[in-house]
N, C-alpha and C. Protein backbone atom coordinates (compact mmCIF):
# COMPACT_ATOMS: atom_id res chain seq x y z
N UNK A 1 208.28 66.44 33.37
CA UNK A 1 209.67 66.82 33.32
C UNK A 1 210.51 65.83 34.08
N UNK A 2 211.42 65.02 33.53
CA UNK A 2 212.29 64.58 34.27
C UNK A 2 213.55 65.69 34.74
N UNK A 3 213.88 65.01 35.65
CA UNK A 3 215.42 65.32 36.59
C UNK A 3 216.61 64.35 36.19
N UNK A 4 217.52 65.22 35.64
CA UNK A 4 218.65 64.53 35.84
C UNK A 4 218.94 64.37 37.13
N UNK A 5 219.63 62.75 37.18
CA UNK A 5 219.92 63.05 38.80
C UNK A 5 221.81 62.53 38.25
N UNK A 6 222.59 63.64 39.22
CA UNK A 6 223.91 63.34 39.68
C UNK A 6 224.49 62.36 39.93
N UNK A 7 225.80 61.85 39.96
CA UNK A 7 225.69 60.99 40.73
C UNK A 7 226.86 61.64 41.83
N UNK A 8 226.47 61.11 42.99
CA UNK A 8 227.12 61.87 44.33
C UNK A 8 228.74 61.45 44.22
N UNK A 9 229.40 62.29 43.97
CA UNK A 9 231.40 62.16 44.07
C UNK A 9 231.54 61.59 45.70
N UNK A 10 232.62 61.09 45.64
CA UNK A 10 233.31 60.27 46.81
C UNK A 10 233.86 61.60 47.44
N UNK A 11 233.81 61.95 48.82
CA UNK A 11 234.58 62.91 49.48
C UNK A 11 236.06 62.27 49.55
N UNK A 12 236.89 63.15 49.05
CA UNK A 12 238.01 62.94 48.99
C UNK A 12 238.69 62.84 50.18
N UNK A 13 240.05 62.18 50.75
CA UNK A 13 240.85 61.89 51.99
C UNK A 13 241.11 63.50 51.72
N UNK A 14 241.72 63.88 52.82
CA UNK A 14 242.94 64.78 53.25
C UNK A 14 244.00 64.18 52.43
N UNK A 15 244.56 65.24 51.50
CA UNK A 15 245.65 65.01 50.79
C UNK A 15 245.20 64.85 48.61
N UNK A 16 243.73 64.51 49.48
CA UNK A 16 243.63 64.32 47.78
C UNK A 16 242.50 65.20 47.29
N UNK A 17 242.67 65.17 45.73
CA UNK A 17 241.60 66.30 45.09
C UNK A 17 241.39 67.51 45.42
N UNK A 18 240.40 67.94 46.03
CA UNK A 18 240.88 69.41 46.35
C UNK A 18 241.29 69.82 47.69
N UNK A 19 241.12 68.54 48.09
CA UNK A 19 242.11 68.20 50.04
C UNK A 19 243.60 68.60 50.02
N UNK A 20 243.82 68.45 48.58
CA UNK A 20 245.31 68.32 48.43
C UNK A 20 246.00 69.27 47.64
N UNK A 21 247.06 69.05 46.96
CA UNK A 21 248.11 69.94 46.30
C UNK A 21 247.43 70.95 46.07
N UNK A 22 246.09 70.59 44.71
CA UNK A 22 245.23 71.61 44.23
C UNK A 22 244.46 72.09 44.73
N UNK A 23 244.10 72.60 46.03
CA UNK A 23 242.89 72.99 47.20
C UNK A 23 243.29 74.19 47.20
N UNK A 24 242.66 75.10 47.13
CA UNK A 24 242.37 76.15 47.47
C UNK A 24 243.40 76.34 49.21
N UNK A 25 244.73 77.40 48.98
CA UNK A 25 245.21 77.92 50.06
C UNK A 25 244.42 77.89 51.65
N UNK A 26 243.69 78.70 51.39
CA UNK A 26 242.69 78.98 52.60
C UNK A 26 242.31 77.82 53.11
N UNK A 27 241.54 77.11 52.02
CA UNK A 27 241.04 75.69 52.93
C UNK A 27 242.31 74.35 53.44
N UNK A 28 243.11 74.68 52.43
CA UNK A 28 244.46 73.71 52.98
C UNK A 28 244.63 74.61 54.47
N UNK A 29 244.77 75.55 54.44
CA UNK A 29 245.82 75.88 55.64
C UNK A 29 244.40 75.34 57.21
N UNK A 30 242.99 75.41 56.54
CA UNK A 30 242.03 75.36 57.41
C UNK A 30 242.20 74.01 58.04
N UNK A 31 242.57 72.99 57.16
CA UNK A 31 242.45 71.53 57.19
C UNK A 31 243.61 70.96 58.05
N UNK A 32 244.72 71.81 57.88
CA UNK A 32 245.82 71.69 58.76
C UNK A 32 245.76 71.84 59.93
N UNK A 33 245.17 73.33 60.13
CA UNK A 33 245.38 73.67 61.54
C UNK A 33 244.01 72.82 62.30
N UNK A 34 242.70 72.09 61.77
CA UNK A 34 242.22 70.52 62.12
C UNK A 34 242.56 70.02 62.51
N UNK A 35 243.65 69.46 61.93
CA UNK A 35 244.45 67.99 62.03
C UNK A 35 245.55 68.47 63.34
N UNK A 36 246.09 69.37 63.14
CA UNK A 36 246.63 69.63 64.02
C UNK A 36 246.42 69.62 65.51
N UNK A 37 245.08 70.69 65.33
CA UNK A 37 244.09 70.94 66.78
C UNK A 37 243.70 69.80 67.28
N UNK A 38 243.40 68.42 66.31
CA UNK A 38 242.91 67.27 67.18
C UNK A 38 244.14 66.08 67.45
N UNK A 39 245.10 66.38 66.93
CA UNK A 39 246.34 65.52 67.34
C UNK A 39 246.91 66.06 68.57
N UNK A 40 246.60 67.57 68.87
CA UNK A 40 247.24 68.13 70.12
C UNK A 40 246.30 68.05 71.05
N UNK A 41 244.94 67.61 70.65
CA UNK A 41 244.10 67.38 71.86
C UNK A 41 244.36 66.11 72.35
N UNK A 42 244.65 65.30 71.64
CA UNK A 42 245.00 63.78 71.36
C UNK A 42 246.22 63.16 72.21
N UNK A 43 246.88 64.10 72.01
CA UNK A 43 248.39 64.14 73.38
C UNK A 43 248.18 64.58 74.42
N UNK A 44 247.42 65.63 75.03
CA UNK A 44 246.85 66.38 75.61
C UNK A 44 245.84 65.65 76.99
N UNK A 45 245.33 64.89 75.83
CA UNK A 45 244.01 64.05 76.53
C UNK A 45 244.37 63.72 78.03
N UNK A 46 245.00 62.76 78.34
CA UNK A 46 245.74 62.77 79.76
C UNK A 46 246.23 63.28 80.69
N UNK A 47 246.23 64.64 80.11
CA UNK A 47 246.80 65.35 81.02
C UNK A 47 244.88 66.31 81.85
N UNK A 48 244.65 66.25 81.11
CA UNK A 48 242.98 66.93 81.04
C UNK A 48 243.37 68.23 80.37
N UNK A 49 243.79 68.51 79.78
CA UNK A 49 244.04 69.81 78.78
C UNK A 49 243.48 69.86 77.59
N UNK A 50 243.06 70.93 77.14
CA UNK A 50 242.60 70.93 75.63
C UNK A 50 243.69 71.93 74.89
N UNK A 51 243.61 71.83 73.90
CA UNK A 51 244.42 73.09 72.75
C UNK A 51 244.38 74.26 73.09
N UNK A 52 243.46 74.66 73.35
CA UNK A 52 243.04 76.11 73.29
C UNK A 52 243.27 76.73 74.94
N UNK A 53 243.47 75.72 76.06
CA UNK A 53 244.17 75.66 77.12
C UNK A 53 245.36 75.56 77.62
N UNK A 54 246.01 74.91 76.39
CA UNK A 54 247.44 74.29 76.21
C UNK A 54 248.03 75.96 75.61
N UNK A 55 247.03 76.38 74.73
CA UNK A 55 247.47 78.06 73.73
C UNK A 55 247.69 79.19 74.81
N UNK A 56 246.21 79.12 75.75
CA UNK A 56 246.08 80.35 76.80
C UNK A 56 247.31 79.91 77.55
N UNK A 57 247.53 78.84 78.08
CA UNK A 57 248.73 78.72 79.29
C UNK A 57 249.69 79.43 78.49
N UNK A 58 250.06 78.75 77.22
CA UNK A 58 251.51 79.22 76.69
C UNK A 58 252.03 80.53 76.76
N UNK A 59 250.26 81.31 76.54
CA UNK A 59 250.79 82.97 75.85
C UNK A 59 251.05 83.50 77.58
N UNK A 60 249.98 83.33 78.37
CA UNK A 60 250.59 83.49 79.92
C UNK A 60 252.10 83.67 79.86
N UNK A 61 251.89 82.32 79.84
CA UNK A 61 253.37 82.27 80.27
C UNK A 61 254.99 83.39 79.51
N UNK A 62 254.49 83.19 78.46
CA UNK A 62 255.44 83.75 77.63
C UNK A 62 255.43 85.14 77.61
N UNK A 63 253.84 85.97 78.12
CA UNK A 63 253.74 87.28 77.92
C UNK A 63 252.84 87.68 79.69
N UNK A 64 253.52 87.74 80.35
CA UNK A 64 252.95 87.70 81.63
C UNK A 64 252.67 88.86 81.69
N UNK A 65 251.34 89.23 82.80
CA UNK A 65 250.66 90.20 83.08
C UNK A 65 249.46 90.71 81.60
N UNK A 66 249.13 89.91 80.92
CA UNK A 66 248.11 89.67 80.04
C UNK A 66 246.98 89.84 80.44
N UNK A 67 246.10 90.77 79.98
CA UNK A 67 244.83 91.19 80.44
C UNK A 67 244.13 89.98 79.39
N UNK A 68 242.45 89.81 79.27
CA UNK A 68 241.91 88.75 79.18
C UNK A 68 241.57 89.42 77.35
N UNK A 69 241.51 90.34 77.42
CA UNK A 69 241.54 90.74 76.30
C UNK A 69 242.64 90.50 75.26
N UNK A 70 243.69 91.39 75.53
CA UNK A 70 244.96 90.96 74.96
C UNK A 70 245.05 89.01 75.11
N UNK A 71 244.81 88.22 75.62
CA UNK A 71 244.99 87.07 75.16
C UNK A 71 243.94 86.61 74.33
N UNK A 72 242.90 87.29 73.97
CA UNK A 72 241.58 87.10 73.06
C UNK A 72 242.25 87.08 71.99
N UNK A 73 242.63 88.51 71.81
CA UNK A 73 243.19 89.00 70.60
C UNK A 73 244.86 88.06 69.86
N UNK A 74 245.42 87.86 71.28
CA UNK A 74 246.58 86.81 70.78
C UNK A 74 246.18 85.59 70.64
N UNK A 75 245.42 84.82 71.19
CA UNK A 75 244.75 83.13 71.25
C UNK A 75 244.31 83.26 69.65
N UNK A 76 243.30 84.12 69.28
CA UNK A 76 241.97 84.20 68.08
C UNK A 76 240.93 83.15 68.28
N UNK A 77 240.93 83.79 69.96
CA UNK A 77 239.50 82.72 70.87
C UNK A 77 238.63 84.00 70.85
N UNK A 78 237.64 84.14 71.42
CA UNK A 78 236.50 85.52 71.87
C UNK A 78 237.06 85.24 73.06
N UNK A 79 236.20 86.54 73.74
CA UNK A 79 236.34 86.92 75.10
C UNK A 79 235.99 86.14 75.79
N UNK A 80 234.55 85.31 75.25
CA UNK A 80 233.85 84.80 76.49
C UNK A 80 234.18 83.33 76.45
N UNK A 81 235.26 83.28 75.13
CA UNK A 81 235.67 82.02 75.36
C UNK A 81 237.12 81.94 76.38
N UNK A 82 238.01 82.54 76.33
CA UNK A 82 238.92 83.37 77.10
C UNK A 82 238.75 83.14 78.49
N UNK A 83 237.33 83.86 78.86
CA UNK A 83 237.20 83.65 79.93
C UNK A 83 237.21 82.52 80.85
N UNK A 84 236.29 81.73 80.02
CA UNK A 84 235.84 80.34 80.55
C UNK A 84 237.25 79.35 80.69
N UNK A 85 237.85 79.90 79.94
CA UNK A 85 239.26 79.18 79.64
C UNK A 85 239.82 79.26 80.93
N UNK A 86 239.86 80.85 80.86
CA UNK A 86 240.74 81.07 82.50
C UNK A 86 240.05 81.09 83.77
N UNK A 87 239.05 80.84 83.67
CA UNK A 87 238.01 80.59 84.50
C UNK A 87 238.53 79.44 85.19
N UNK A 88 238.52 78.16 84.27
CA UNK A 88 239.08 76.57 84.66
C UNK A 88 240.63 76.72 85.00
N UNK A 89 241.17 77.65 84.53
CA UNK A 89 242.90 77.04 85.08
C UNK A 89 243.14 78.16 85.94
N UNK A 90 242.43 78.79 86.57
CA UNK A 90 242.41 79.45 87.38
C UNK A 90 241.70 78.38 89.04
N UNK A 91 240.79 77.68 88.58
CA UNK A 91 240.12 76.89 89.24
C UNK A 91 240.92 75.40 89.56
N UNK A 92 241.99 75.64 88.48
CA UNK A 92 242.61 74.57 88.50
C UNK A 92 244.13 74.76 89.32
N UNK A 93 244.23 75.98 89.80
CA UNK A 93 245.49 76.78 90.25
C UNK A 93 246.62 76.86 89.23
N UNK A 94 246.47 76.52 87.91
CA UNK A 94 247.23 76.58 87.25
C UNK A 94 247.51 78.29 86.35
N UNK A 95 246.71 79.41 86.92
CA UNK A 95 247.12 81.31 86.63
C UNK A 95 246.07 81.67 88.02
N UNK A 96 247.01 82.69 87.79
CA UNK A 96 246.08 83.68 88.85
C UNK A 96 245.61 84.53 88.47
N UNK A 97 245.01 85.68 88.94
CA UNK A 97 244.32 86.79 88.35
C UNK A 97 244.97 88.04 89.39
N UNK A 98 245.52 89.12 89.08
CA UNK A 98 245.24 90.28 89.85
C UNK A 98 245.29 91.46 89.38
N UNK A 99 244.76 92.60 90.02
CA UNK A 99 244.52 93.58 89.48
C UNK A 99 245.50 94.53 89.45
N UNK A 100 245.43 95.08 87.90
CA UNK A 100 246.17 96.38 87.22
C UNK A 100 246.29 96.95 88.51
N UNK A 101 247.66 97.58 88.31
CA UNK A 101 247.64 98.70 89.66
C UNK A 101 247.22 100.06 88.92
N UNK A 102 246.93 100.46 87.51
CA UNK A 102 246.81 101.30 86.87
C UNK A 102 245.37 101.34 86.81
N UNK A 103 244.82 100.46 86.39
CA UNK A 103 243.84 100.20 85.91
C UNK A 103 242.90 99.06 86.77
N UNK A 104 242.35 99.27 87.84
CA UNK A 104 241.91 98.38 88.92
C UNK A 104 240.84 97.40 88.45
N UNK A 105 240.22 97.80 87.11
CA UNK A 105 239.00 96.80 86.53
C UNK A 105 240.06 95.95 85.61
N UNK A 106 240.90 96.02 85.11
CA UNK A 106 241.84 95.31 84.43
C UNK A 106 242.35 93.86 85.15
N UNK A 107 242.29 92.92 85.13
CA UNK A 107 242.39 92.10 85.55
C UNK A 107 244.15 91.10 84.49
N UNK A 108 245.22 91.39 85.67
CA UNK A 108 246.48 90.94 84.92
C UNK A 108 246.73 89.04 84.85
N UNK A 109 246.85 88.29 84.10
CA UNK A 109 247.34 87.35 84.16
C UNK A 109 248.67 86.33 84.72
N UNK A 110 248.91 85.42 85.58
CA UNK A 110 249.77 85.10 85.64
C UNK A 110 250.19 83.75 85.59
N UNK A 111 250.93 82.68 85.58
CA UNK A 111 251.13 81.32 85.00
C UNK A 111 251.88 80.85 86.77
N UNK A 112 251.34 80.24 87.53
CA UNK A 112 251.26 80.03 88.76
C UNK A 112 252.44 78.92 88.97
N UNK A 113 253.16 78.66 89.83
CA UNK A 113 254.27 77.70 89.74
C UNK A 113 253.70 76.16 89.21
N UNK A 114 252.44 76.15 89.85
CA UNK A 114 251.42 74.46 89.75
C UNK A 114 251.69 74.81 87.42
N UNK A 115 250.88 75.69 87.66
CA UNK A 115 250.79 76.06 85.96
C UNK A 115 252.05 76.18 84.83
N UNK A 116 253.41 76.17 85.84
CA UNK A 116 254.43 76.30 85.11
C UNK A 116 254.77 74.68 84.57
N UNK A 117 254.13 74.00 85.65
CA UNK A 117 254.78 72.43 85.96
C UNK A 117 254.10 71.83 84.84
N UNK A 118 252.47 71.86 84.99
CA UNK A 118 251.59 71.41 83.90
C UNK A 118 252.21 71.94 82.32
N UNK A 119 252.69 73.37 82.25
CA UNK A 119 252.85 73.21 80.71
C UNK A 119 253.89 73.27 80.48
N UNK A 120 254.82 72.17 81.17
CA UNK A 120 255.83 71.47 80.71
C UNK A 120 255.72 70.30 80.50
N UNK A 121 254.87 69.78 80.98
CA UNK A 121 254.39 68.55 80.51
C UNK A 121 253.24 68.44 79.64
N UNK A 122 252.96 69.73 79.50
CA UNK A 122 251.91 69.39 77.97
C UNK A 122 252.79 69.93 76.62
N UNK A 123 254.11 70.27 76.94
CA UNK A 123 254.75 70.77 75.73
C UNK A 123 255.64 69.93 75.52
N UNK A 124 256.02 69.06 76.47
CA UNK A 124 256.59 67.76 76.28
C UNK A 124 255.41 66.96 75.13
N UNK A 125 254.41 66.94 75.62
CA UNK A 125 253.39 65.80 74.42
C UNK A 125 253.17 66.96 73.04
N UNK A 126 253.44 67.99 73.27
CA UNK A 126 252.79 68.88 72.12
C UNK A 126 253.91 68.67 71.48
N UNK A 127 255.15 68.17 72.13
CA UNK A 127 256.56 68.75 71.12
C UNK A 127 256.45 67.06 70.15
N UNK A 128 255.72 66.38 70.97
CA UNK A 128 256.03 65.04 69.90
C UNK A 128 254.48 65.62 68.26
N UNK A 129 253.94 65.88 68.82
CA UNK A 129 253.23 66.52 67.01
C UNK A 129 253.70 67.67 66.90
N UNK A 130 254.92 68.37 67.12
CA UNK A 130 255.11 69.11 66.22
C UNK A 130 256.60 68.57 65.78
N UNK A 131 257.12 67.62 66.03
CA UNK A 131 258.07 66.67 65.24
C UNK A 131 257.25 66.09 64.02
N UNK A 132 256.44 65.46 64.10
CA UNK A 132 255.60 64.94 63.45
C UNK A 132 255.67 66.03 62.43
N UNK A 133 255.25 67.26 62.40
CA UNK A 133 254.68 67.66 61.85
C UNK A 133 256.25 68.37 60.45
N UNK A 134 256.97 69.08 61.39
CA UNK A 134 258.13 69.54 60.98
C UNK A 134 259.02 67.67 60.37
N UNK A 135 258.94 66.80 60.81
CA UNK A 135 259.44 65.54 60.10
C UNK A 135 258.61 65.11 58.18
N UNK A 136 257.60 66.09 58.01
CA UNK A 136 256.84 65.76 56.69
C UNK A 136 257.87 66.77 55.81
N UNK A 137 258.61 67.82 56.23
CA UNK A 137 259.98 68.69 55.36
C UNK A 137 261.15 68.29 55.90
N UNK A 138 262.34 68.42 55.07
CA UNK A 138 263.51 68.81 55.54
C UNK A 138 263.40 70.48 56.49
N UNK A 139 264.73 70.64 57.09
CA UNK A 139 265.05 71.72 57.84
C UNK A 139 264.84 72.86 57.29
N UNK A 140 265.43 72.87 55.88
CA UNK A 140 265.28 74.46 55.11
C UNK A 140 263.75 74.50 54.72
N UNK A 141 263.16 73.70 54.57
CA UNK A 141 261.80 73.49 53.72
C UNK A 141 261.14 73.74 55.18
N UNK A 142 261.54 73.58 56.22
CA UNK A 142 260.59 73.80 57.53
C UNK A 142 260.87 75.41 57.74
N UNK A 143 261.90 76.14 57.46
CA UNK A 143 262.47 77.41 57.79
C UNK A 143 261.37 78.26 56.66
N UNK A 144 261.16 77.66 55.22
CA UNK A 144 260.52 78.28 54.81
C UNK A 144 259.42 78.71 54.70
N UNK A 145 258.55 76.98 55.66
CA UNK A 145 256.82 77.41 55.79
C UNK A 145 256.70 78.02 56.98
N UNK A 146 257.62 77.99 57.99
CA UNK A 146 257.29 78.89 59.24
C UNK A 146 257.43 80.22 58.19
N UNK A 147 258.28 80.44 57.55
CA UNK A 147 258.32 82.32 57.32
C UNK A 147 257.20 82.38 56.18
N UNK A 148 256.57 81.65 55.51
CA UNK A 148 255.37 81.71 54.59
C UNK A 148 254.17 81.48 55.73
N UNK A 149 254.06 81.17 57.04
CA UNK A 149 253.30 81.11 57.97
C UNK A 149 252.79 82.38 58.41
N UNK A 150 253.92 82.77 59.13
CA UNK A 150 254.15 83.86 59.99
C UNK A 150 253.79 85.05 58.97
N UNK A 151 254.49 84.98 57.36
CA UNK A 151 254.12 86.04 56.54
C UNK A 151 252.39 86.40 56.18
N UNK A 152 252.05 84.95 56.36
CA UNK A 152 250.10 85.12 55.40
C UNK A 152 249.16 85.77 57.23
N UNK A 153 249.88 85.61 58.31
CA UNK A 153 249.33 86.07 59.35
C UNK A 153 249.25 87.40 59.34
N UNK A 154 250.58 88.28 58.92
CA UNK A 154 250.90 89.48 59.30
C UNK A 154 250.58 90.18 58.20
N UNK A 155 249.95 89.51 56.60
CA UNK A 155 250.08 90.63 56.07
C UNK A 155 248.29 90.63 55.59
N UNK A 156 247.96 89.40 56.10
CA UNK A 156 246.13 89.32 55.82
C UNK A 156 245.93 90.34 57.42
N UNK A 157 246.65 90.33 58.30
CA UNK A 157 246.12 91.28 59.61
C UNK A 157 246.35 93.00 59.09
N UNK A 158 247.45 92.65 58.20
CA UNK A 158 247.95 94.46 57.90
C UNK A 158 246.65 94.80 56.79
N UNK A 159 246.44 94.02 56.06
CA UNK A 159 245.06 94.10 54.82
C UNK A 159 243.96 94.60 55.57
N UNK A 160 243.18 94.17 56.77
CA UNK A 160 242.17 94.17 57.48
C UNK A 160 241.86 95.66 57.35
C-alpha cells in the first residue's frame, strides 16, 4: 500500500489566511490579546513588570479593598496564580494586605503609595501600545470595537 503523502502548507503570518479577515472570531480575538500581552510585556520589561502584574496593580488600584479572589475572578488569572502575583508586589511594597474587619480570614487589598508611583509609570509605557493599537481605526471605528469588546465579554459570561 502506498501513502499519499501531503504536502505541508506554509503557516500563515498574523493577518493572513485564517490569521486574518477569514479566521474564525474566537481565534482572532485569541491572537490579539497575544500580540498584545507580549507588546505590553515588551514596554514593561524595564520596569520589571509583567502584564498580568501591570492587570493585578490596575484592578487594586481602581477597586480597592479587593479580596484575592475577587481579583481572580476580575484578572481571569486562578487563585494560585493571583497569589503569587501578590505575593511579589507585596514583596515588592508595591500593595499591602489587611484583614476584613468582617471577615478576619479575608485578606483586603491595597495599592501602596511606592505601588501608586510604579503604575504610573507602567501606564505611561502601556499607554504607548494602546495608541498603537487604537491608531490601526479611526475614533468611531475604535468606539465601536470597545462596545463589540465589552459586548462578547458580558454576554458569553451571561450564556455560562
Amino acid at each position: 500500500m502506498s501513502r499519499k503523502t501531503r504536502a505541508i502548507a506554509p503557516i500563515p503570518r498574523p493577518g493572513e489566511g485564517k490569521r486574518g479577515p477569514d479566521g474564525y472570531l474566537g481565534y482572532l480575538v485569541r491572537q490579539a490579546h497575544v500580540a498584545v500581552r507580549a507588546a505590553m510585556d515588551k514596554a514593561l520589561a524595564e520596569l520589571e513588570v509583567t502584564s498580568p502584574q501591570f492587570v493585578v496593580l490596575t484592578m487594586v488600584s481602581a477597586y480597592p479593598g479587593l479580596s484575592g479572589a475577587d481579583l481572580a475572578r476580575l484578572t481571569f488569572l486562578t487563585p494560585q496564580t493571583i497569589n503569587l502575583i501578590v505575593g511579589n508586589l507585596v514583596k515588592a511594597g508595591a500593595v499591602e494586605k489587611s484583614a476584613d474587619p468582617a471577615h478576619g480570614r479575608i485578606l483586603r487589598l491595597q495599592v501602596t503609595d511606592e505601588g501608586e508611583v510604579l503604575l504610573k509609570r507602567c501606564k505611561a509605557r502601556v499607554q504607548e501600545v494602546e495608541e498603537r493599537i487604537a491608531g490601526l481605526v479611526g475614533r468611531e471605528e475604535e468606539k465601536v470595537v470597545r462596545r463589540w469588546l465589552a459586548a462578547v465579554g458580558a454576554k458569553l459570561v451571561a450564556d455560562r
